[in-house]
C-alpha atoms as a PDB file:
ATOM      1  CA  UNK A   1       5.643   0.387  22.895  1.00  0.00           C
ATOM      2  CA  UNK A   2       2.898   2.998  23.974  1.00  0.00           C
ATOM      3  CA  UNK A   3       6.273   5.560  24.179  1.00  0.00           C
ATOM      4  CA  UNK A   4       7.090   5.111  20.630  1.00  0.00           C
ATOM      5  CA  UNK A   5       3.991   5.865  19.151  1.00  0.00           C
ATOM      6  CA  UNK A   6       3.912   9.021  21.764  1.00  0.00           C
ATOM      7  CA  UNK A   7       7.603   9.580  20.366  1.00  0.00           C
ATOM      8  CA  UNK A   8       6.060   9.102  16.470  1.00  0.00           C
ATOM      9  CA  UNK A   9       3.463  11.444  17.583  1.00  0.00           C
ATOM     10  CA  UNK A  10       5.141  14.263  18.763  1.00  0.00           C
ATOM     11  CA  UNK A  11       7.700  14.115  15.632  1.00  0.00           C
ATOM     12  CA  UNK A  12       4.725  13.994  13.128  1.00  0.00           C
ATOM     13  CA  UNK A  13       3.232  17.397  14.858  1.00  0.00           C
ATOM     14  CA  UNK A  14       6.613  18.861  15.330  1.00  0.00           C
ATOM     15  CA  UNK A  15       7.730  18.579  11.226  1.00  0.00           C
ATOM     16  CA  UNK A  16       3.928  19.577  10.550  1.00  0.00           C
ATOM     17  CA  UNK A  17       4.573  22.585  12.404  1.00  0.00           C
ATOM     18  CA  UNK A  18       7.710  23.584  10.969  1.00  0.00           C
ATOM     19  CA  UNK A  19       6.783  22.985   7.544  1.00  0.00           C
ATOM     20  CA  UNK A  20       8.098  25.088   5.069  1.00  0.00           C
ATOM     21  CA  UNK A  21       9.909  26.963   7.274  1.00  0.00           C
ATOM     22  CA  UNK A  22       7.977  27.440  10.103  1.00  0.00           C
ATOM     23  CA  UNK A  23       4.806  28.540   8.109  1.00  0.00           C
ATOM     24  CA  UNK A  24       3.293  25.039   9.531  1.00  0.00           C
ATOM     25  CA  UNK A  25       0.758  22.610   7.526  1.00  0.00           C
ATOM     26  CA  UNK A  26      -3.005  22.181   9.353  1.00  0.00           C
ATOM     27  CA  UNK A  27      -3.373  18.966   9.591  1.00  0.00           C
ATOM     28  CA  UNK A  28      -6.448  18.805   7.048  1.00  0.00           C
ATOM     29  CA  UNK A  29      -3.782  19.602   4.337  1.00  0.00           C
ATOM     30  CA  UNK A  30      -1.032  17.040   5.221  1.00  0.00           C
ATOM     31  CA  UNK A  31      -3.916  14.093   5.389  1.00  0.00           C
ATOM     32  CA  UNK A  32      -5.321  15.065   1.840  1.00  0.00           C
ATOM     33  CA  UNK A  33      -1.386  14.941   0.585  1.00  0.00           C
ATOM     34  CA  UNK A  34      -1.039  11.479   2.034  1.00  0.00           C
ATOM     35  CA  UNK A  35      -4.681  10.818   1.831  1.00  0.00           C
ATOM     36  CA  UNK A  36      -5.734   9.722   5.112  1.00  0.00           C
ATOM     37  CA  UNK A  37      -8.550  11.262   6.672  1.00  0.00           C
ATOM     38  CA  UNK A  38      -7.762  14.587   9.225  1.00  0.00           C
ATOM     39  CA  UNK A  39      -9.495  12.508  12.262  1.00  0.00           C
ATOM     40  CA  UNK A  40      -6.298   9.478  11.118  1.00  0.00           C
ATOM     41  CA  UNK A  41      -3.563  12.071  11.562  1.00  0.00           C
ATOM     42  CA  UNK A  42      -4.919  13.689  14.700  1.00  0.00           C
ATOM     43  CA  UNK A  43      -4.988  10.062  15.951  1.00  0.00           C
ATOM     44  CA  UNK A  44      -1.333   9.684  15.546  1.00  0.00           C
ATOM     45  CA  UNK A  45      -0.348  12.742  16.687  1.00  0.00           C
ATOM     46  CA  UNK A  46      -1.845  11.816  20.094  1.00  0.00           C
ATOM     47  CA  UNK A  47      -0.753   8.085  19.705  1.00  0.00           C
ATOM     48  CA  UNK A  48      -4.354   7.242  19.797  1.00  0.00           C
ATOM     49  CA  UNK A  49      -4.042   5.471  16.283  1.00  0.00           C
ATOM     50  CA  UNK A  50      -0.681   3.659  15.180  1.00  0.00           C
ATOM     51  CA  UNK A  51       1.085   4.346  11.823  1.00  0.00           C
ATOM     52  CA  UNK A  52       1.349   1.883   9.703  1.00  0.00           C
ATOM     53  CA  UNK A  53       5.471   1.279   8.161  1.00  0.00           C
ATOM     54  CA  UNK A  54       3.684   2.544   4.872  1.00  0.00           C
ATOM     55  CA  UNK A  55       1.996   5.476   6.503  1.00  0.00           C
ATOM     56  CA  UNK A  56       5.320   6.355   7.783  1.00  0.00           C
ATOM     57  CA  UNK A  57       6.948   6.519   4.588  1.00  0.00           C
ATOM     58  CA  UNK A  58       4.199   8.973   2.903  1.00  0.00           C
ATOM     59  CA  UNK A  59       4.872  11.232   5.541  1.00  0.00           C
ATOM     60  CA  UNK A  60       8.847  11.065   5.737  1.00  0.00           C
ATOM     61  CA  UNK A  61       8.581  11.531   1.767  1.00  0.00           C
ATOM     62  CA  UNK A  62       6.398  14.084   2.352  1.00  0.00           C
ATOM     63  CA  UNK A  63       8.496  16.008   4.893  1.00  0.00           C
ATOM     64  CA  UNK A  64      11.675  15.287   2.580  1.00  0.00           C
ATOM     65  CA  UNK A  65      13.302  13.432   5.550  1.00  0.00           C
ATOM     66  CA  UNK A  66      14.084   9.909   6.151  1.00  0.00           C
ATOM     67  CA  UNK A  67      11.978   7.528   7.969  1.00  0.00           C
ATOM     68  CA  UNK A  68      14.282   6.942  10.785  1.00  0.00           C
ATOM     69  CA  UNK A  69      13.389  10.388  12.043  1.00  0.00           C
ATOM     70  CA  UNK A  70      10.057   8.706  13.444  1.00  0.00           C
ATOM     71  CA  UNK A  71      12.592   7.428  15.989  1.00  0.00           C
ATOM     72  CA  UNK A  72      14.772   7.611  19.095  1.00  0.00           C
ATOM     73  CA  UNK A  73      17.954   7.367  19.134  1.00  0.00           C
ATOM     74  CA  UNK A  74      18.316   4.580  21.244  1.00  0.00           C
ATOM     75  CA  UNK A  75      15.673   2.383  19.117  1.00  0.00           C
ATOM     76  CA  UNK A  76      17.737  -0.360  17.539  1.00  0.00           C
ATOM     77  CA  UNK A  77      19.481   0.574  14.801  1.00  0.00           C
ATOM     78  CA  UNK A  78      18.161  -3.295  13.029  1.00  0.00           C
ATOM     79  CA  UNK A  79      15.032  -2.289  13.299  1.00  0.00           C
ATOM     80  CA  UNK A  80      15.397   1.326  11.422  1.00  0.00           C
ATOM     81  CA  UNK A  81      17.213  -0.640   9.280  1.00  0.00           C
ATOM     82  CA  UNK A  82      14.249  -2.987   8.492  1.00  0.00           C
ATOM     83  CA  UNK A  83      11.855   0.417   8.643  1.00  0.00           C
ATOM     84  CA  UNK A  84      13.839   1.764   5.747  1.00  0.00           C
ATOM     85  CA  UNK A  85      13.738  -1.306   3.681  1.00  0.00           C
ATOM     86  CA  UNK A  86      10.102  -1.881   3.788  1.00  0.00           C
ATOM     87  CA  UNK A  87       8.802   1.159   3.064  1.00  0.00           C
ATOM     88  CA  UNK A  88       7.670   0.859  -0.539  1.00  0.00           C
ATOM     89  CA  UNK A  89       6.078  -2.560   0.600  1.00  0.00           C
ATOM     90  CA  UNK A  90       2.114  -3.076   0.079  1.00  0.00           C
ATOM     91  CA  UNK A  91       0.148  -3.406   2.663  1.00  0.00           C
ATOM     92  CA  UNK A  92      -0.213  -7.009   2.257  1.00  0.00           C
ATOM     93  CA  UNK A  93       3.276  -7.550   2.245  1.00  0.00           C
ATOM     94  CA  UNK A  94       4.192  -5.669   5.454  1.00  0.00           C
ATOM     95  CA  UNK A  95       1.639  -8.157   6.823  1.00  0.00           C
ATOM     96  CA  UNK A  96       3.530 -11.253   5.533  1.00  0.00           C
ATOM     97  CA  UNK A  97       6.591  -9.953   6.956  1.00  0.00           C
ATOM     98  CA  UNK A  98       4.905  -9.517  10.580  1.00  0.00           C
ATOM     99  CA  UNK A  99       3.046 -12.801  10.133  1.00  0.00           C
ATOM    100  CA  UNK A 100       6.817 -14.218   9.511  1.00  0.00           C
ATOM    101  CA  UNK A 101       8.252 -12.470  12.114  1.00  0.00           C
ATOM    102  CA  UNK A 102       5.711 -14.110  14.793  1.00  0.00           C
ATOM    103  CA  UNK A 103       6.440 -17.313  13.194  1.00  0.00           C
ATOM    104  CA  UNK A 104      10.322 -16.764  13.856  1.00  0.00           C
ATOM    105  CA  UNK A 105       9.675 -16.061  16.853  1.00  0.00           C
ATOM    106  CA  UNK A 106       7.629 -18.768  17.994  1.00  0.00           C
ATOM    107  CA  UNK A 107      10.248 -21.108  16.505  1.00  0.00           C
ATOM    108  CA  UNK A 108      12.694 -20.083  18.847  1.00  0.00           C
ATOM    109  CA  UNK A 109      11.076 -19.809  21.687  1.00  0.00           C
ATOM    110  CA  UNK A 110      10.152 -23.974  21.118  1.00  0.00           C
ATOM    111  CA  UNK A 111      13.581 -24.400  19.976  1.00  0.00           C
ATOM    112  CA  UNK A 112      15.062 -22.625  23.712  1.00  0.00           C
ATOM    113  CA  UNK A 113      11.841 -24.467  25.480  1.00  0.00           C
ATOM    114  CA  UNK A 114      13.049 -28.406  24.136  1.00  0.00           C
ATOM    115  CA  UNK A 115      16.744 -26.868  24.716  1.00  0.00           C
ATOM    116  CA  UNK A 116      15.933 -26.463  28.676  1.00  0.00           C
ATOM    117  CA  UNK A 117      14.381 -29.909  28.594  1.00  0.00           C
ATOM    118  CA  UNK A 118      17.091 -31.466  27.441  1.00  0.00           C
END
């Protein structure tokens, strides 16, 4: 997971850089546009910090690009998918949807544990 966030890092500075048109954005401009603090963005550019879904979608609609950018390639497509759907979601919400996806998760793993008693 620590890779992605480098990844998220490196493609945060990169578009920062080659904003409009190469003339580059400091990074004390791009937080007050997507008001976080300067010391925030620094911290995601060296992965230090981790982007929140919403914090992701300030910056791709900031950048005019879409949020799968933040990216590899060979991420799963389902979970771009889900990236891209939840990004007008609160806060609040995104944390219901991670508190349901633990829950999902623990499910199974009881439903395959009672399957391998059986």
């Amino acid at each position: 997971m620590a890779d992605l966030y480098e990844y998220i890092g490196k493609k945060i500075r990169e578009l920062r850089q080659e904003y409009s048109g190469g003339k580059g954005l400091k990074q004390e401009e791009l937080a007050e546009r997507i008001q976080v603090t300067p010391n925030t963005l620094s911290r995601w550019e060296s992965a230090t910090y981790r982007p929140s879904i919403n914090d992701l979608h300030k910056l791709a609609k900031e950048f005019g690009v879409s949020i799968s950018v933040f990216f590899p390639d060979e991420q799963n497509p389902n979970a771009q998918a889900l990236l891209s759907a939840t990004g007008d979601l609160r806060e609040d919400e995104i944390e219901d949807l991670i508190e349901y996806a633990k829950f999902r998760k623990a499910r199974r793993a009881l439903r395959e544990a009672k399957k391998k008693k059986r």
